[in-house]
Protein backbone atom coordinates (compact mmCIF):
# COMPACT_ATOMS: atom_id res chain seq x y z
CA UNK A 1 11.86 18.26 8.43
CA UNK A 2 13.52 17.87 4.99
CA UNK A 3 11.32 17.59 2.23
CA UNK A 4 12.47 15.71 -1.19
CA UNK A 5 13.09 18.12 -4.26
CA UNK A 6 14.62 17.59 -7.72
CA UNK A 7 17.59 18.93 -7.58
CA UNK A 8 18.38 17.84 -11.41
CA UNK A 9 15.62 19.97 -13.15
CA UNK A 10 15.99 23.25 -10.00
CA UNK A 11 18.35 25.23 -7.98
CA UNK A 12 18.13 25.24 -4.59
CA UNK A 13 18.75 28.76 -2.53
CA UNK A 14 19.94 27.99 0.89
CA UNK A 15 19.27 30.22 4.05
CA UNK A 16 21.22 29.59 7.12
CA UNK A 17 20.48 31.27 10.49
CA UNK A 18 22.93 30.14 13.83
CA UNK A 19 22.55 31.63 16.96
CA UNK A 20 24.57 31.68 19.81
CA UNK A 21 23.27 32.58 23.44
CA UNK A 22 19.20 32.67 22.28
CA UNK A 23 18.60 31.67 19.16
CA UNK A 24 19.79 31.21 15.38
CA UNK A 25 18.09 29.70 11.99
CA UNK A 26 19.17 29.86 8.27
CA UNK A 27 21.41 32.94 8.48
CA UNK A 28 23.51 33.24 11.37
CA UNK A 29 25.26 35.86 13.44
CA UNK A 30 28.07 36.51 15.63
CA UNK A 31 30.79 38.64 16.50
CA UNK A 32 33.39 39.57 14.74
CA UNK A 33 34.04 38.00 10.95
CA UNK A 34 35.95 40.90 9.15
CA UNK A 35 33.63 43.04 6.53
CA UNK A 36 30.43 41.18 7.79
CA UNK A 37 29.18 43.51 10.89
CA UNK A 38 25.78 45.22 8.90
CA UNK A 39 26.03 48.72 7.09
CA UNK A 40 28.78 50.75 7.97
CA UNK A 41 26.47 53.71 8.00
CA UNK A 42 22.92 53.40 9.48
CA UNK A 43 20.04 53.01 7.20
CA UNK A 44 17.32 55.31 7.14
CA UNK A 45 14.81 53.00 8.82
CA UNK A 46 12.56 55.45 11.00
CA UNK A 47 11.73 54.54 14.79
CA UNK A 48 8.15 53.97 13.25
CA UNK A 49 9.39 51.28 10.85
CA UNK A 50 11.38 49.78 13.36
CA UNK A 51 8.35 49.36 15.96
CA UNK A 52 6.58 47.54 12.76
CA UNK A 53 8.97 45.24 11.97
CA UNK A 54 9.87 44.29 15.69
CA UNK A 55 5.73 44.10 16.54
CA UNK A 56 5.69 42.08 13.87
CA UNK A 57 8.71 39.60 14.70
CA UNK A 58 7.56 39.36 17.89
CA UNK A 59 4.37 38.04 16.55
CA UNK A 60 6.24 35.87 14.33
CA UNK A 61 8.30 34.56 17.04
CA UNK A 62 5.14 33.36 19.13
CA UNK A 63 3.88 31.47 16.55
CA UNK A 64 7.26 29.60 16.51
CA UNK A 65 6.87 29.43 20.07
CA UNK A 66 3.66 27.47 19.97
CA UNK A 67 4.47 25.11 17.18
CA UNK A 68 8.01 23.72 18.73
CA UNK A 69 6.03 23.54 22.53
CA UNK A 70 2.92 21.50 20.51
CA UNK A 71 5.60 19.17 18.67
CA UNK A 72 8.00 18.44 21.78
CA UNK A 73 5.91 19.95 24.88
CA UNK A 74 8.23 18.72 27.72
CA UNK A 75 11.85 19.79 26.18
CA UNK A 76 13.84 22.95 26.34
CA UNK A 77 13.77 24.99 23.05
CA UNK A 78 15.44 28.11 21.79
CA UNK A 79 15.94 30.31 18.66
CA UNK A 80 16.80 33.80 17.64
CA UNK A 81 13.63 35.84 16.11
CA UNK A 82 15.69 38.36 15.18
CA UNK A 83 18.14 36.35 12.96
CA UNK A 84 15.18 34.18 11.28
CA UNK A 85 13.56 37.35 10.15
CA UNK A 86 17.51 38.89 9.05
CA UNK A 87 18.15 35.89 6.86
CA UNK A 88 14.40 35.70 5.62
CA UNK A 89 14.51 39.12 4.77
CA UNK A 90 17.11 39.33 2.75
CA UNK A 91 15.90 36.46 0.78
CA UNK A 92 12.63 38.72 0.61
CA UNK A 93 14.59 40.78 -1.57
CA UNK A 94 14.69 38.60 -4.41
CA UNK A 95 10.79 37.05 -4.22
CA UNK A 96 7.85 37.90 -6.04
CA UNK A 97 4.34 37.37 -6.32
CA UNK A 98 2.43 34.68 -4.68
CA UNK A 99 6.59 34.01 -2.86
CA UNK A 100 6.61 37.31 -1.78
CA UNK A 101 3.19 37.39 -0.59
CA UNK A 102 3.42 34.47 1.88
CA UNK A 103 6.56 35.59 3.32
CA UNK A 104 5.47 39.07 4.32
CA UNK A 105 2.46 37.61 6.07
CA UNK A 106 3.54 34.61 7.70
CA UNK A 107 6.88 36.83 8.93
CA UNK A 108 4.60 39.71 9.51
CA UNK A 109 7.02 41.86 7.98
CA UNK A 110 6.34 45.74 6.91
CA UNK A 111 5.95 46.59 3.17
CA UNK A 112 9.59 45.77 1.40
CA UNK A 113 10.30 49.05 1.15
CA UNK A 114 10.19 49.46 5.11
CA UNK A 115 11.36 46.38 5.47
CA UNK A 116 14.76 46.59 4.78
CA UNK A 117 15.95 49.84 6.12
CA UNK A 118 14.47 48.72 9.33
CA UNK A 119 15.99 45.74 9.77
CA UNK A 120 18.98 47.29 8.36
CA UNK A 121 18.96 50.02 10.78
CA UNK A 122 18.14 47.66 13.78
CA UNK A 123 21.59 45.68 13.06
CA UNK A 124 23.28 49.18 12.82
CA UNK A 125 22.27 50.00 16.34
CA UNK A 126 22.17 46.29 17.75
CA UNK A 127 25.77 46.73 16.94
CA UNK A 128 26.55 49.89 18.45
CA UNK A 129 25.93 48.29 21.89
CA UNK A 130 28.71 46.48 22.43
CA UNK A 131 30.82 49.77 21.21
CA UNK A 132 28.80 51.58 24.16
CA UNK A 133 29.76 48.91 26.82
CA UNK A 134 33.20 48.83 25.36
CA UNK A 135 33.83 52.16 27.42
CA UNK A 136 33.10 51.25 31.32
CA UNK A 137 31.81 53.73 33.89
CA UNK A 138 33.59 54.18 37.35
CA UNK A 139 32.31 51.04 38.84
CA UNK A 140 33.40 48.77 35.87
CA UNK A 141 36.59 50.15 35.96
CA UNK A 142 37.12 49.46 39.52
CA UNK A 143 34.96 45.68 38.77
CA UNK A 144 37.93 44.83 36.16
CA UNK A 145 37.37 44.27 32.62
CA UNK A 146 33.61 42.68 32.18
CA UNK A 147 32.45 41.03 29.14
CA UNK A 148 29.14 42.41 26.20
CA UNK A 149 29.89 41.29 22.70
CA UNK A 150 26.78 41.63 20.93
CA UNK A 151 27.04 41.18 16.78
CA UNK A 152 25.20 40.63 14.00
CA UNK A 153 26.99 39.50 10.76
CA UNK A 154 25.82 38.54 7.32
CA UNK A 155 27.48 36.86 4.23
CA UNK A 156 26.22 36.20 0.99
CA UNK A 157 27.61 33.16 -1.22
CA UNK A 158 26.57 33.02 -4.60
CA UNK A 159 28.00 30.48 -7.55
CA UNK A 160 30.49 31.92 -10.07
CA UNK A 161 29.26 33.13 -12.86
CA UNK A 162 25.80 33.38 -12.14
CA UNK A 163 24.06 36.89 -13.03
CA UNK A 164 22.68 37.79 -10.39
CA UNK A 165 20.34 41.14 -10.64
CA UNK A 166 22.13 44.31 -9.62
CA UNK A 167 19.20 45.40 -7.25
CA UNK A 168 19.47 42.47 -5.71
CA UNK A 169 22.82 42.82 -4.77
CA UNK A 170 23.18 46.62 -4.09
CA UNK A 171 19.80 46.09 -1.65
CA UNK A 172 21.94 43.82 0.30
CA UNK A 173 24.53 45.65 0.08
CA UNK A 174 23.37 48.75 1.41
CA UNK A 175 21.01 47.51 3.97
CA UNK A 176 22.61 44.84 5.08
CA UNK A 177 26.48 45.34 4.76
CA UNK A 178 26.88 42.14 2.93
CA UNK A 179 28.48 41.74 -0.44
CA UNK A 180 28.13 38.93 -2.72
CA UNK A 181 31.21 35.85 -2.18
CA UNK A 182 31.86 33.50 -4.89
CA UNK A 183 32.09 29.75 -4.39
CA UNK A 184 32.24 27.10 -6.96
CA UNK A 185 28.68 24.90 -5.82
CA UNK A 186 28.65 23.30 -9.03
CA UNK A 187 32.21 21.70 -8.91
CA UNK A 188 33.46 22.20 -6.11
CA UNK A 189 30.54 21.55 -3.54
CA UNK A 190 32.33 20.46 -1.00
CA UNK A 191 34.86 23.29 -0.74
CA UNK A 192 32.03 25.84 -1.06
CA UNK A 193 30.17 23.88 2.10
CA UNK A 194 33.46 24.25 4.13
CA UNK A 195 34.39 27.70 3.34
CA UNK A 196 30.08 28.68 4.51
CA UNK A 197 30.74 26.56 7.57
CA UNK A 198 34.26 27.91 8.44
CA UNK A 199 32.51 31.38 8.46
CA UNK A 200 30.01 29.90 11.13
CA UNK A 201 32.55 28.53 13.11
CA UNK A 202 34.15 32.15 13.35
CA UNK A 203 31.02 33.99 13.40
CA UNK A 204 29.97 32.12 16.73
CA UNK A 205 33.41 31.70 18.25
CA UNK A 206 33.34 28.02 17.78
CA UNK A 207 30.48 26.65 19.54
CA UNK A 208 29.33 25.98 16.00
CA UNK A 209 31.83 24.05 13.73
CA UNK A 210 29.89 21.69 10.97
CA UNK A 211 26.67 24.05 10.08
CA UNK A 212 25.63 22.71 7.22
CA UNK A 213 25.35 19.24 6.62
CA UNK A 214 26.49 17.56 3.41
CA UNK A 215 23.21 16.95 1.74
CA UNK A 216 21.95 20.75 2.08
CA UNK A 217 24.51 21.77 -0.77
CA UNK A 218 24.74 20.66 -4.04
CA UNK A 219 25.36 21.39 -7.44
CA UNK A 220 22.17 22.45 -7.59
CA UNK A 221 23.13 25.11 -5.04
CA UNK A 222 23.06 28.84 -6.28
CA UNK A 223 22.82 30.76 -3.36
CA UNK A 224 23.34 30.68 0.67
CA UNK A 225 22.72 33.65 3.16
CA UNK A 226 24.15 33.45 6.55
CA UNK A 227 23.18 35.09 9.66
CA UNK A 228 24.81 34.93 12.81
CA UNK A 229 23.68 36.79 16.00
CA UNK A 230 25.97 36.13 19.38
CA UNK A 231 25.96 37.57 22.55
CA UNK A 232 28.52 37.12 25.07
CA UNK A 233 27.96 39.15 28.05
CA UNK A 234 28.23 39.42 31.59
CA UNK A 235 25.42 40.43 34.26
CA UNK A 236 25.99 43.84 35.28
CA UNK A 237 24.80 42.37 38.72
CA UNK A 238 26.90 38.75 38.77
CA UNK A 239 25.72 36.28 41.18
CA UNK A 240 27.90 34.95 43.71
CA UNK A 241 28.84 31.42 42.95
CA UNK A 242 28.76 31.06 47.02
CA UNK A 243 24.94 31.72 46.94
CA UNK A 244 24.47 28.88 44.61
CA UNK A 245 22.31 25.60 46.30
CA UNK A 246 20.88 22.99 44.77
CA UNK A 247 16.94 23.22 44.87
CA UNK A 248 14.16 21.33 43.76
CA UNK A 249 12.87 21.85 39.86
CA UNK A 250 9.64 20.60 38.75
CA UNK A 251 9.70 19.89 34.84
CA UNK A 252 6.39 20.34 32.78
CA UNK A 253 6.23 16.29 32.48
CA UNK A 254 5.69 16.34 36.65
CA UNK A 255 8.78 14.84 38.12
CA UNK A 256 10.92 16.64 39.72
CA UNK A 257 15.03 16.56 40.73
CA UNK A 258 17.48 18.67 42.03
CA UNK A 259 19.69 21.58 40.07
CA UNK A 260 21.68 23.93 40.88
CA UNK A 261 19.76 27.09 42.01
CA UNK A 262 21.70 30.82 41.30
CA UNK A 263 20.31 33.64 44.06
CA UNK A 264 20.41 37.31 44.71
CA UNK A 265 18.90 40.48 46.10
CA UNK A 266 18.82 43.56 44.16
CA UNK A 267 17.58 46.72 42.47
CA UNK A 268 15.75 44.92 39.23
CA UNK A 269 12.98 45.30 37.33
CA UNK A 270 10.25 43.76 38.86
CA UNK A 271 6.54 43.11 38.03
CA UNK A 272 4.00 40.65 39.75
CA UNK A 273 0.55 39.85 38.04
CA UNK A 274 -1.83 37.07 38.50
CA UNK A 275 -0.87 35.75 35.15
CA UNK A 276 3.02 35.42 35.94
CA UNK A 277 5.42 36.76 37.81
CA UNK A 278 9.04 38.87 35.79
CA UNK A 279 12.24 39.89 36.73
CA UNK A 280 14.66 41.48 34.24
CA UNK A 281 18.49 40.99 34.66
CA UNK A 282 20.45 43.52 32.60
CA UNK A 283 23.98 42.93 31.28
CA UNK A 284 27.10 45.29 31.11
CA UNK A 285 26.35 48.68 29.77
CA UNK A 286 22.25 47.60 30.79
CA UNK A 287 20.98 48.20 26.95
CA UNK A 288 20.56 44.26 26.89
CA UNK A 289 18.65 42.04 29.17
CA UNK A 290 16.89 38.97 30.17
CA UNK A 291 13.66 38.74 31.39
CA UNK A 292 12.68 35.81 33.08
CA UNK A 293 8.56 35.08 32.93
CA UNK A 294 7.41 32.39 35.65
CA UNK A 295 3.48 31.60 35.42
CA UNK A 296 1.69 29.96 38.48
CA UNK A 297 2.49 26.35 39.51
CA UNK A 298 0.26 24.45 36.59
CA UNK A 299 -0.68 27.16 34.01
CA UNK A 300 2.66 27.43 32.61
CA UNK A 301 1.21 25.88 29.14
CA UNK A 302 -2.01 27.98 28.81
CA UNK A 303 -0.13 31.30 29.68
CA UNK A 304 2.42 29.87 26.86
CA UNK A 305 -0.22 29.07 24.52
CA UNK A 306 -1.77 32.53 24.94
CA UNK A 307 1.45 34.21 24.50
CA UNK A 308 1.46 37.21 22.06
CA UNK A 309 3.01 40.22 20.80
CA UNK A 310 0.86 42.21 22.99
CA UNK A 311 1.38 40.41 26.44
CA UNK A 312 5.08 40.78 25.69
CA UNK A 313 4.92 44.35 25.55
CA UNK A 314 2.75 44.41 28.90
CA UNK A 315 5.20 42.06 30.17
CA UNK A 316 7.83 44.46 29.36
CA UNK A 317 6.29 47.81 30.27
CA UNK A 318 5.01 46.14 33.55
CA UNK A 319 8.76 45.93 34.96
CA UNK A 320 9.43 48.69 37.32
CA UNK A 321 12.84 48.94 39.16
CA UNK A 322 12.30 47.53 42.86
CA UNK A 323 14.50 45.63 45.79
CA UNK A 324 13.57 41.97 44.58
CA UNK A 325 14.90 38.64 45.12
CA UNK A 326 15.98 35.89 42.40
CA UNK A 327 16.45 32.62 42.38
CA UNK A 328 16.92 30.54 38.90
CA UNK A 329 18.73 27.58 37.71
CA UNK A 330 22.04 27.43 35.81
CA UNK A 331 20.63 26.51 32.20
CA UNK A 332 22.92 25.64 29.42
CA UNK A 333 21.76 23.74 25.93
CA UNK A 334 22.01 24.22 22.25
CA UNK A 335 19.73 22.92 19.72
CA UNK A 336 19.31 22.75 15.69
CA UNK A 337 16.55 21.76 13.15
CA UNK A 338 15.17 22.69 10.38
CA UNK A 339 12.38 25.23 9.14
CA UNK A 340 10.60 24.72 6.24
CA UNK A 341 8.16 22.24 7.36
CA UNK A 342 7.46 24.52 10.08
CA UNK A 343 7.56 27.83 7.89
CA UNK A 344 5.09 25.99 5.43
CA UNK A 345 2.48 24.74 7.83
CA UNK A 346 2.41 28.58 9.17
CA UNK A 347 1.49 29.65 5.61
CA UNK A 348 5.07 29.95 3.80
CA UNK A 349 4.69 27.22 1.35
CA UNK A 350 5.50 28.36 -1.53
CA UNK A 351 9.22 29.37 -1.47
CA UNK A 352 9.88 25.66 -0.69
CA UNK A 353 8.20 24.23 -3.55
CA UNK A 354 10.41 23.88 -6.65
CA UNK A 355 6.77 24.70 -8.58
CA UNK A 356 5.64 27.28 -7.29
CA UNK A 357 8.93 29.55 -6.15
CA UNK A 358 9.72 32.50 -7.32
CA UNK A 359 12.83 34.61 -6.99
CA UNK A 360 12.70 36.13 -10.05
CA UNK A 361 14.39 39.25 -8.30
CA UNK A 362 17.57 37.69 -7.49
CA UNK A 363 18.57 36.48 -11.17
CA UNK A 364 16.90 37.36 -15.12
CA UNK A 365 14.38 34.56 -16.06
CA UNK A 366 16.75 33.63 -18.77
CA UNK A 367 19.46 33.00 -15.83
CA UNK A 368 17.44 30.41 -14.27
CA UNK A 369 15.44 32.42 -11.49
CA UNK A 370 12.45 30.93 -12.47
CA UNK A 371 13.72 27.17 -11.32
CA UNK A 372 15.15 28.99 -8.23
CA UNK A 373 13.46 27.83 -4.87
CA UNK A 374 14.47 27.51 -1.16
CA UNK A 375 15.46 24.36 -0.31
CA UNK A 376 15.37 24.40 3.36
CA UNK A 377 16.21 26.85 6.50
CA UNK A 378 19.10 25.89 9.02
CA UNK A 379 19.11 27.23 12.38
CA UNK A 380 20.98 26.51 15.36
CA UNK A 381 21.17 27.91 18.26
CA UNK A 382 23.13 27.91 21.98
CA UNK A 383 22.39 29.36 25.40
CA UNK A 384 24.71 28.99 28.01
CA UNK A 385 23.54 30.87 31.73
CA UNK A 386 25.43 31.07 35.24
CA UNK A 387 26.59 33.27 38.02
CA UNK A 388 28.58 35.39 35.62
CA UNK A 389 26.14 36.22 32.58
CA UNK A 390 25.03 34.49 29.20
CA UNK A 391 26.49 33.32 26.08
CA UNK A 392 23.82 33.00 23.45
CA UNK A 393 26.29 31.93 20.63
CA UNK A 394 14.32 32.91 27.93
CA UNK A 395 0.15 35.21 39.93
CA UNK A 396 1.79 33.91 42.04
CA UNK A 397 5.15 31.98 40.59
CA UNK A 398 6.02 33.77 43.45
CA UNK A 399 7.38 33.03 46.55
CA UNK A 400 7.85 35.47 49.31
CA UNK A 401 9.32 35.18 53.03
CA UNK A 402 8.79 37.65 55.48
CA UNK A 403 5.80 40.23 54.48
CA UNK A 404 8.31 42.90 55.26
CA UNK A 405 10.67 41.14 52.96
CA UNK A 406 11.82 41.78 49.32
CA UNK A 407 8.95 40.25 46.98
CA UNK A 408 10.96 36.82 45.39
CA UNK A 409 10.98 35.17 42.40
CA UNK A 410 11.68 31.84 42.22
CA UNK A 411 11.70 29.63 38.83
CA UNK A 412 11.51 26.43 40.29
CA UNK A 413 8.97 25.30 37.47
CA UNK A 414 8.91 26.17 33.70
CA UNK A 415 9.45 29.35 32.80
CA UNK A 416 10.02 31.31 29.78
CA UNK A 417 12.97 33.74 28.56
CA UNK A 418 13.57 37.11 26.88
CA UNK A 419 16.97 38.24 25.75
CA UNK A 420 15.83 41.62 24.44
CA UNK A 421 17.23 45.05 23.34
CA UNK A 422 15.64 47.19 26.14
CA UNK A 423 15.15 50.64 23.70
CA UNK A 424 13.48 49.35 20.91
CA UNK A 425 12.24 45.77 22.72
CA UNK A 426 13.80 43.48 20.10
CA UNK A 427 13.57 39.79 21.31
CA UNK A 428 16.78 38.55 20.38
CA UNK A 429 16.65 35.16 21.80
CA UNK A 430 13.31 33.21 22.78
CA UNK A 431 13.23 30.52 25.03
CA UNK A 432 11.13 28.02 27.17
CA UNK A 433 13.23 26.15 29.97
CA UNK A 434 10.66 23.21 30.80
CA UNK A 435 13.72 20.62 32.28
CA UNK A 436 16.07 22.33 34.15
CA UNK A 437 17.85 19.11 34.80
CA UNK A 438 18.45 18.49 31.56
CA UNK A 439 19.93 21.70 30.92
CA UNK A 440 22.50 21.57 33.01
């Protein structure tokens, strides 16, 4: 989805988004690089300027939805709404005009000065998590040690020398917990490339190793923001390998073969509608979870195509605790492309275009802003499910046995995913599993 630029006569400003276990783009996340973990205080975003900017990634992350299932309608996709709109809002920072303009609508971001406290504060607490499952009740303690690593890191590389604006750097600074890292793009392009993707490879443990590929830095290369979310966690209800039995899948293309089928019966969140049929799975410390969204045999691509922030939220506030049965494939695949051929047919044009770009806020005219532009948005992501949990380095659809039985879900068709934070209902990851077989 490259597009051709002149590098010669512009700069290019790079975002990078990975994602590990749901999702990733031109910033990425994970756990763990030192002095990269968001604010170390939280930001004064208010819950109402959270519940903007998550409504509005949500919304955001359906559109994506729609355009990856209308290019490739039969394969498995993934990505992390929640690090796109990170790494896209801190380049938001340093846009203006007509720039700024199409990136707060086609993100559906809040005004910039909600924006980044909110998302700001939402890494704070998305944080926090894993420090709250760090410190087991009774029944983990008796379990053994059980895995949540949730993180969101940040870095910001910028070329020696170049002056950037102040503002610019103290808003990521303090909203963000990033500070600026110096690389040589101009001479040394190649070491500044490696020392970006040995960050990735640490940020997501080392399912991602070579991030960036050689022609998306330059000389021309002034800036690149990373973003790394990762999740490593186990289900605070595991299933038993022993349960596991190879079952029947039908993929959205109509044929059909055998995978291998994960069961149990539990307390979970349970809803049934005509429309679809949910179950949520909680991990460790049960402030994360998955949801997993099943529509009837056949209508699996209208109820996608109809898919919106609001039937999320019903999805989500339908769930009500319940004795319910699961059965879902083992699903494990990664995936990468690029966004700005996307981002621009949803209405983001114009921070791609060497013409019309404008990030006058991140460097003086005089510096060079005025020839700065985006050159493209990176994201990769990985989701990895079995009997133990998730690394993410997604009316009827229901089948039932006896009437006196638990009410069953079984995802033996496509289905769709939600890793989400369950207090403020942050989609993390977003997925569609549409070939089970070849996901495992």
């Amino acid at each position: 989805m490259s597009r051709d630029v002149t590098l010669s006569r512009r700069h290019a400003l790079a975002l990078l988004g990975v994602g590990v276990g749901g999702g990733g783009y031109l910033w990425h996340t994970r756990s763990g690089p030192d002095g990269d973990l968001g604010p170390e205080t939280r930001p004064a975003g208010t819950d109402a300027q959270l519940e903007d900017l998550i409504r509005g990634n949500t919304a955001f992350a359906t559109s994506m939805l729609r355009r990856f299932a209308d290019e490739e309608p039969n394969a498995n996709h993934l990505f992390s709404p929640v690090s796109i709109a990170t790494a896209l809002a801190m380049a938001r920072a340093g846009a203006r005009e007509e720039t700024a303009t199409q990136m707060t609508e086609t993100l559906a971001f809040p005004s910039e000065d909600d924006l980044h406290p909110a998302v700001g504060a939402l890494q704070y607490d998305l944080n926090e998590r894993a420090a709250d499952a760090a410190t087991p009740g009774i029944v983990d303690r008796l379990r053994g040690g059980r895995e949540f690593d949730l993180t969101v890191a940040n870095a910001l590389w910028g070329q020696t020398g170049y002056p950037y604006r102040e503002p610019f750097l103290e808003t990521l600074e303090a909203n963000y917990g990033t500070g600026l890292r110096e690389v040589d793009f101009v001479d040394d392009t190649d070491g500044a490339r490696a020392a970006v993707n040995d960050w990735v490879d640490d940020a997501t443990d080392g399912r991602i190793d070579e991030f960036l590929p050689p022609e998306s830095v330059t000389d021309a290369t002034r800036l690149v923001v990373t973003n790394a979310v990762t999740l490593f966690a186990d289900w605070a209800e595991a299933f038993d390998p022993d349960d596991t039995r190879d079952r029947t899948f039908t993929a959205l293309s109509g044929s059909s073969e055998e995978v291998a089928m994960m069961n149990q019966t539990g307390d979970f969140p349970y809803a049934r509608e005509p429309e679809y049929g949910a179950i949520e799975l909680p991990y460790v410390g049960e402030e994360v979870s998955m949801v997993i969204v099943v529509p009837p045999e056949g209508e699996f691509e209208s109820f996608e195509a109809d898919l919106d922030a609001d039937r999320i939220a019903e999805i989500f506030d339908a769930l009500e605790e319940r004795e319910a049965a699961i059965h879902v494939p083992r699903f494990e695949f990664d995936l990468e492309f690029e966004l700005a051929e996307v981002l621009g047919d949803l209405g983001m044009s114009a921070p791609f275009d060497p013409e019309a770009a404008n990030f006058e806020g991140v460097a003086p005219a005089e510096a060079g802003s005025d020839a700065l532009y985006l050159f493209d948005v990176y994201h990769e992501a990985y989701v990895s499910v079995d009997e133990a949990g998730t690394e993410a380095v997604a009316a009827t659809g229901l089948s039932g046995g006896l009437a006196s039985g638990p009410p069953t879900l079984i995802a033996d068709r496509p289905f769709l995913f939600f890793v989400r934070d369950r207090s403020t209902d942050a989609v993390l990851f977003l997925g569609r599993v549409v070939d089970a077989a070849n996901a495992q």
